[in-house]
N, C-alpha and C. Protein backbone atom coordinates (compact mmCIF):
# COMPACT_ATOMS: atom_id res chain seq x y z
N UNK A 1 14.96 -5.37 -6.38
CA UNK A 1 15.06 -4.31 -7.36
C UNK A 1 14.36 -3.04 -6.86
N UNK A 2 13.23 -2.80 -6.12
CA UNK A 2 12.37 -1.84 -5.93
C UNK A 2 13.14 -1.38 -4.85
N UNK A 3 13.70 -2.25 -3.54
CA UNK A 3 14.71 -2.03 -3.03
C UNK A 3 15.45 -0.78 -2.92
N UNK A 4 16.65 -0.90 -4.40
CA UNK A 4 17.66 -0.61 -4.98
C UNK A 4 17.19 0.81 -5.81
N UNK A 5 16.21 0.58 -5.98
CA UNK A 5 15.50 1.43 -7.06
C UNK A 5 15.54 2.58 -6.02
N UNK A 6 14.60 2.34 -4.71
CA UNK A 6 14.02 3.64 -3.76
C UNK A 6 15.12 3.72 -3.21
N UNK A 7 16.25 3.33 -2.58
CA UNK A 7 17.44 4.01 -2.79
C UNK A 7 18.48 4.74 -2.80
N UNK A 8 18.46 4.36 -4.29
CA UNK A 8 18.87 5.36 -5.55
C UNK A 8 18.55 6.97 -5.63
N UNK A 9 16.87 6.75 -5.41
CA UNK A 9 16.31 7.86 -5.62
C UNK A 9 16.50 8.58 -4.30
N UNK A 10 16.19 8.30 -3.22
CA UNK A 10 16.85 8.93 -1.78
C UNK A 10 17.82 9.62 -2.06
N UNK A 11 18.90 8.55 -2.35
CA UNK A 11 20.02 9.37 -2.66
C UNK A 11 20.28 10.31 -3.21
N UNK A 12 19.83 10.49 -4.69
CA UNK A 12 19.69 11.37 -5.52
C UNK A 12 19.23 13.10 -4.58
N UNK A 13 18.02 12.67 -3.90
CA UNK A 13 17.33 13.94 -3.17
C UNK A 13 18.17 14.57 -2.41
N UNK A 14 19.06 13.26 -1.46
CA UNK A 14 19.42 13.42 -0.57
C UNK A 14 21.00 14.75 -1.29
N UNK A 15 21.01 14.73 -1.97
CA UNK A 15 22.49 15.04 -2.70
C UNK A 15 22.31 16.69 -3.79
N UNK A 16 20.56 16.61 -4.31
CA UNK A 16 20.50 17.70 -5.24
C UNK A 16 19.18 17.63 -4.69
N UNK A 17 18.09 19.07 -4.82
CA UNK A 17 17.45 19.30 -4.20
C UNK A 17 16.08 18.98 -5.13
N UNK A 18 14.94 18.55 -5.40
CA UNK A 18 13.94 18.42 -6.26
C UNK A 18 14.12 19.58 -7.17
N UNK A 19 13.12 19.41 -8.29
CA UNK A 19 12.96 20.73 -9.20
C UNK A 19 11.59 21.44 -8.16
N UNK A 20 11.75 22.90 -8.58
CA UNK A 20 10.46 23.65 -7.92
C UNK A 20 9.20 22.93 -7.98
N UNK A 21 9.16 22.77 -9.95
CA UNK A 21 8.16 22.02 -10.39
C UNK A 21 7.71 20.69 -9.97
N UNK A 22 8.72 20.00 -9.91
CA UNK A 22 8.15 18.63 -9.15
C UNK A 22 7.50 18.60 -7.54
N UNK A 23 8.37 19.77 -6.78
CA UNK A 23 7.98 20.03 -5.45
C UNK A 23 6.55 20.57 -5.28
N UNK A 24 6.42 21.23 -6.67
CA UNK A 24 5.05 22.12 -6.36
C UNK A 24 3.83 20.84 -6.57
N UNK A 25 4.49 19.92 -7.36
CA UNK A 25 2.83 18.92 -8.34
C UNK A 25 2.93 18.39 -6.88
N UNK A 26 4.07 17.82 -6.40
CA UNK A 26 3.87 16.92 -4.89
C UNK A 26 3.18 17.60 -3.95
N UNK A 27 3.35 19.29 -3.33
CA UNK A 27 2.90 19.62 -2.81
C UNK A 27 1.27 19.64 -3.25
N UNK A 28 0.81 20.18 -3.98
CA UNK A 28 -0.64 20.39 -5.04
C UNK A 28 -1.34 19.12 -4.50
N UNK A 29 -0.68 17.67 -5.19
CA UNK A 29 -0.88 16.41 -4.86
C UNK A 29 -1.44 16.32 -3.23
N UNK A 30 -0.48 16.09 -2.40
CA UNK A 30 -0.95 16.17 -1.22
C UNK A 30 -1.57 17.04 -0.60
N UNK A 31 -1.81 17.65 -1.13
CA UNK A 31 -2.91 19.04 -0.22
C UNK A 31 -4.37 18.89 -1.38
N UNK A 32 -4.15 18.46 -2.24
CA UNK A 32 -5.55 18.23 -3.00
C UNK A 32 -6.42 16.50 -1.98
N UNK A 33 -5.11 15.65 -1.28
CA UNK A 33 -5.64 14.27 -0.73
C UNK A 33 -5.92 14.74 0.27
N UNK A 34 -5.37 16.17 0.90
CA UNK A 34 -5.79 16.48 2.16
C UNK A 34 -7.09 16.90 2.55
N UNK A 35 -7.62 17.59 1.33
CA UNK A 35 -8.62 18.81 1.37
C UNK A 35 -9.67 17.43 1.36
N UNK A 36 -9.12 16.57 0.36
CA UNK A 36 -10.90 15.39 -0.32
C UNK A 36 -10.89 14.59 0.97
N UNK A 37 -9.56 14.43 1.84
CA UNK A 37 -10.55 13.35 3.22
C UNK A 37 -11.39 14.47 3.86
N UNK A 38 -11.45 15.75 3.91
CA UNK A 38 -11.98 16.58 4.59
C UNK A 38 -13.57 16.36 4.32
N UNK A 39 -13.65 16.02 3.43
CA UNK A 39 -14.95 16.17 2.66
C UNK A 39 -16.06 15.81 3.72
N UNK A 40 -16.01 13.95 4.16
CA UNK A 40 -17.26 14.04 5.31
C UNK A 40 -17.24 14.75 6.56
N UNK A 41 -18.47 15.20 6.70
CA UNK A 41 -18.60 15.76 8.16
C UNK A 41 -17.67 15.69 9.11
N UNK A 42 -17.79 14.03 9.75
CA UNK A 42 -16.49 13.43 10.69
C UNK A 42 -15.55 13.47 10.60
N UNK A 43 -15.28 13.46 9.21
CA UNK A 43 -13.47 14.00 9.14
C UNK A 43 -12.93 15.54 9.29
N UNK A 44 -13.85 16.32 9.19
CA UNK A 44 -13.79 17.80 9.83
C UNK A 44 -13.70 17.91 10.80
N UNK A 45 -14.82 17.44 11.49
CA UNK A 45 -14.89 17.37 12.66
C UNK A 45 -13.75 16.91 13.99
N UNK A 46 -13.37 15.74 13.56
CA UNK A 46 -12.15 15.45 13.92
C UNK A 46 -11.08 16.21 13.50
N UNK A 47 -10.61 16.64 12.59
CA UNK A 47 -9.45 17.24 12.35
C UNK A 47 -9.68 18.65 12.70
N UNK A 48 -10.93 19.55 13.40
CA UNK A 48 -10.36 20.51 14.04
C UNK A 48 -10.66 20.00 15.36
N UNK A 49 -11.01 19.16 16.06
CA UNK A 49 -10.87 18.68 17.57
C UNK A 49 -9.42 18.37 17.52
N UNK A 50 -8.16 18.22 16.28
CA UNK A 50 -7.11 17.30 16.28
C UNK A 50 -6.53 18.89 16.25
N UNK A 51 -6.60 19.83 15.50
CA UNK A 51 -6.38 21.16 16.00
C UNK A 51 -6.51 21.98 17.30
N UNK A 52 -7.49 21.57 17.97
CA UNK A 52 -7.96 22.12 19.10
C UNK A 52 -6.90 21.62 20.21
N UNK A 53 -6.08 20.42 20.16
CA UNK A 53 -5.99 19.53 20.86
C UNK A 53 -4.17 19.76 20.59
N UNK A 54 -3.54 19.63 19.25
CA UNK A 54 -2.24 19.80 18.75
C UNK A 54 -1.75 21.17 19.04
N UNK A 55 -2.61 22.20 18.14
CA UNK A 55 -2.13 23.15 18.18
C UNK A 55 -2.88 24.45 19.02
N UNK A 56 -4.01 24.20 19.82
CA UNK A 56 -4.63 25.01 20.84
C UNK A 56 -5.55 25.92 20.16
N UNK A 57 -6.05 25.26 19.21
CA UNK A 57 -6.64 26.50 17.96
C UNK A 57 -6.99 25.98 17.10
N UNK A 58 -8.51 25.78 17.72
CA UNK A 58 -9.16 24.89 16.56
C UNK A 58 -9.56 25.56 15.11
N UNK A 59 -9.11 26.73 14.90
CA UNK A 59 -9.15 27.13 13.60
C UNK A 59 -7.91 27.23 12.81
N UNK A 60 -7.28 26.47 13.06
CA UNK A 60 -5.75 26.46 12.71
C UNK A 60 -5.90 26.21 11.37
N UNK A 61 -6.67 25.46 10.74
CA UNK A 61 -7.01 25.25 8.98
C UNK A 61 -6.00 26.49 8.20
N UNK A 62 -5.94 27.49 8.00
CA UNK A 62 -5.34 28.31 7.37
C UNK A 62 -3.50 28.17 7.60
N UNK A 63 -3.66 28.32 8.79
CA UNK A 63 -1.95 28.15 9.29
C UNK A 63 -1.27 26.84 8.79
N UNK A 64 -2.27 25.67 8.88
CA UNK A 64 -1.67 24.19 8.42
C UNK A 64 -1.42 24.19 7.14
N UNK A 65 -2.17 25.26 6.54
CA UNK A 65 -1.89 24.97 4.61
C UNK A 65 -1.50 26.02 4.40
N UNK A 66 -0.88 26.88 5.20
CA UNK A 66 0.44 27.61 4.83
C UNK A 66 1.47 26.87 5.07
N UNK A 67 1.85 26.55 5.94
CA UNK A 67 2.76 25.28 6.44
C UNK A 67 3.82 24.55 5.08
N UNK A 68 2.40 24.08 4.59
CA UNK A 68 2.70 23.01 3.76
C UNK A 68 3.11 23.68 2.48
N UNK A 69 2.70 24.96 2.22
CA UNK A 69 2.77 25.05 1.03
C UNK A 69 4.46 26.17 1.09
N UNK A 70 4.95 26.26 2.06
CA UNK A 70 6.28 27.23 2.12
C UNK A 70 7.66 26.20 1.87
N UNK A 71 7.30 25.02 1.76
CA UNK A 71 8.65 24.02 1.72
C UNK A 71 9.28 24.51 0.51
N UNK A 72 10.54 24.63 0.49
CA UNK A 72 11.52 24.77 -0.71
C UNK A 72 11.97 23.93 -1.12
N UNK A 73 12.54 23.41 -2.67
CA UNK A 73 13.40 22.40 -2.57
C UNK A 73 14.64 21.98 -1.76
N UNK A 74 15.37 22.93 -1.21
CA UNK A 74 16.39 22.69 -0.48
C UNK A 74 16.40 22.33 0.80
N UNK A 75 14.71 22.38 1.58
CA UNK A 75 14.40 21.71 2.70
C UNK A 75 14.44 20.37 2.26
N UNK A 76 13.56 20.16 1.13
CA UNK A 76 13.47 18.41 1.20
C UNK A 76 14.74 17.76 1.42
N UNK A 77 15.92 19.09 0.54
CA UNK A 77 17.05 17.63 0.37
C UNK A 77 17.60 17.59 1.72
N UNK A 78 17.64 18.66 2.75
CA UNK A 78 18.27 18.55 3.94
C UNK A 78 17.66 17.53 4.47
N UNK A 79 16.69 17.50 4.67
CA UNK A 79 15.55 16.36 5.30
C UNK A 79 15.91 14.87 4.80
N UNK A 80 15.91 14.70 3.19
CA UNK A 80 16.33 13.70 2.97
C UNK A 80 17.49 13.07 3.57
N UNK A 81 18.68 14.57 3.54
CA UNK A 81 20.15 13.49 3.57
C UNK A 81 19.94 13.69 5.20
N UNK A 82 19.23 14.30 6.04
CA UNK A 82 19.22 14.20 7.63
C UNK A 82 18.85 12.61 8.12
N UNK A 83 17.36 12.62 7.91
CA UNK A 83 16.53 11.44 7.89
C UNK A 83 16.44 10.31 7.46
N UNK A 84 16.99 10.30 6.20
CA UNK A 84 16.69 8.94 5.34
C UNK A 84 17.76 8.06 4.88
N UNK A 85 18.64 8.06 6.02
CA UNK A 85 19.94 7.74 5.82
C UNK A 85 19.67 5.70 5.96
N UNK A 86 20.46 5.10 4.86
CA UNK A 86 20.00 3.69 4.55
C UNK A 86 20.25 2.77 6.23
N UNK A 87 21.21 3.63 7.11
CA UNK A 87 21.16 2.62 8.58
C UNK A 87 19.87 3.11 9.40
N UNK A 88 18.75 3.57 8.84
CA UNK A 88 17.79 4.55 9.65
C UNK A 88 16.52 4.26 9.08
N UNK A 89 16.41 3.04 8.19
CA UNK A 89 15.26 2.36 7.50
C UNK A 89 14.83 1.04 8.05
N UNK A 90 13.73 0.91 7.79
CA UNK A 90 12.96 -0.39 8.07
C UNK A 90 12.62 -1.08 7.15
N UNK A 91 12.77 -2.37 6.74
CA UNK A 91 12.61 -2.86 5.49
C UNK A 91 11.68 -4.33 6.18
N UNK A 92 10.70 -3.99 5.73
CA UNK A 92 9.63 -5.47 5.91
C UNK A 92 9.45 -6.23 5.11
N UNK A 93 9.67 -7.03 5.12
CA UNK A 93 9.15 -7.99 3.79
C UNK A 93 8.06 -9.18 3.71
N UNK A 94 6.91 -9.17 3.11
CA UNK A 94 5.62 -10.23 3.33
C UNK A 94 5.88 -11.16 2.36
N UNK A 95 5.84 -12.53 2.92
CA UNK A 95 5.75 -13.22 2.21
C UNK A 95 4.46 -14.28 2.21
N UNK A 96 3.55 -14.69 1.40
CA UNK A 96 2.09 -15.45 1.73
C UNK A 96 2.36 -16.48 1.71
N UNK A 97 1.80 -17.22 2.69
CA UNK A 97 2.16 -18.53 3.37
C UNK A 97 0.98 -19.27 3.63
N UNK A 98 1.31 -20.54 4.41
CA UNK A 98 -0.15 -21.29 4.70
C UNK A 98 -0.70 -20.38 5.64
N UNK A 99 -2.34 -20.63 5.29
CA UNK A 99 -2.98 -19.49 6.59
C UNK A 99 -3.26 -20.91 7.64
N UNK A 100 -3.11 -19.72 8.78
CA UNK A 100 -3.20 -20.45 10.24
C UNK A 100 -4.02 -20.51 10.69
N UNK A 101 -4.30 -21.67 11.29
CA UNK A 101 -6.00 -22.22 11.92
C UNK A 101 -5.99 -21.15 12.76
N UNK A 102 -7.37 -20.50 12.87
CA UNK A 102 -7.99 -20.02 13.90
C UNK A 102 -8.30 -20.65 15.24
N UNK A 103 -7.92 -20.32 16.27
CA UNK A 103 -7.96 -20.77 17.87
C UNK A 103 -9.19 -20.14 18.59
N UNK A 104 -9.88 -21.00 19.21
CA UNK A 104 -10.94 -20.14 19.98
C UNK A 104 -10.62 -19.99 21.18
């Protein structure tokens, strides 16, 4: 069902483009999870060595959250129906089983 469900909804994107509004809470959303891993030291730290290193400019912070925040709805849906086409997925499935002796 969850399956069938995600999809559905692909499809949907893939076909009509998000509302502004929904694009904007998603964008907001992920750039509010972006900013809070920033929070410890080390994760700054690293992510402008990951700047220094990606984009040659370790002050790139400003440019990356412009980036993010210029997407339109009509990028997502291109993206969707480009990318997320159902022969172009990976589907894993876990199932819990007996656990296996440990080997030394």
């Amino acid at each position: 069902r969850l399956i069938k469900e995600i999809s559905e909804e692909i499809e949907k994107i893939a076909k009509t483009p998000p509302d502004a509004k929904e694009l904007e809470r998603a964008t907001n959303s992920q750039e509010a999870g972006f900013l809070a891993g920033l929070e410890p030291t080390l994760a700054r730290a690293i992510q402008l060595a990951r700047y220094d290193v990606k984009a040659g400019d370790p002050d790139f912070f400003a440019q990356d959250l412009a980036r993010r925040r210029v997407v339109v709805p009509k990028q997502v849906q291109a993206v969707a129906a480009k990318y997320l086409k159902p022969n172009m997925r990976v589907q894993l499935t876990i199932r819990p089983g007996k656990k296996m002796k440990e080997t030394k």
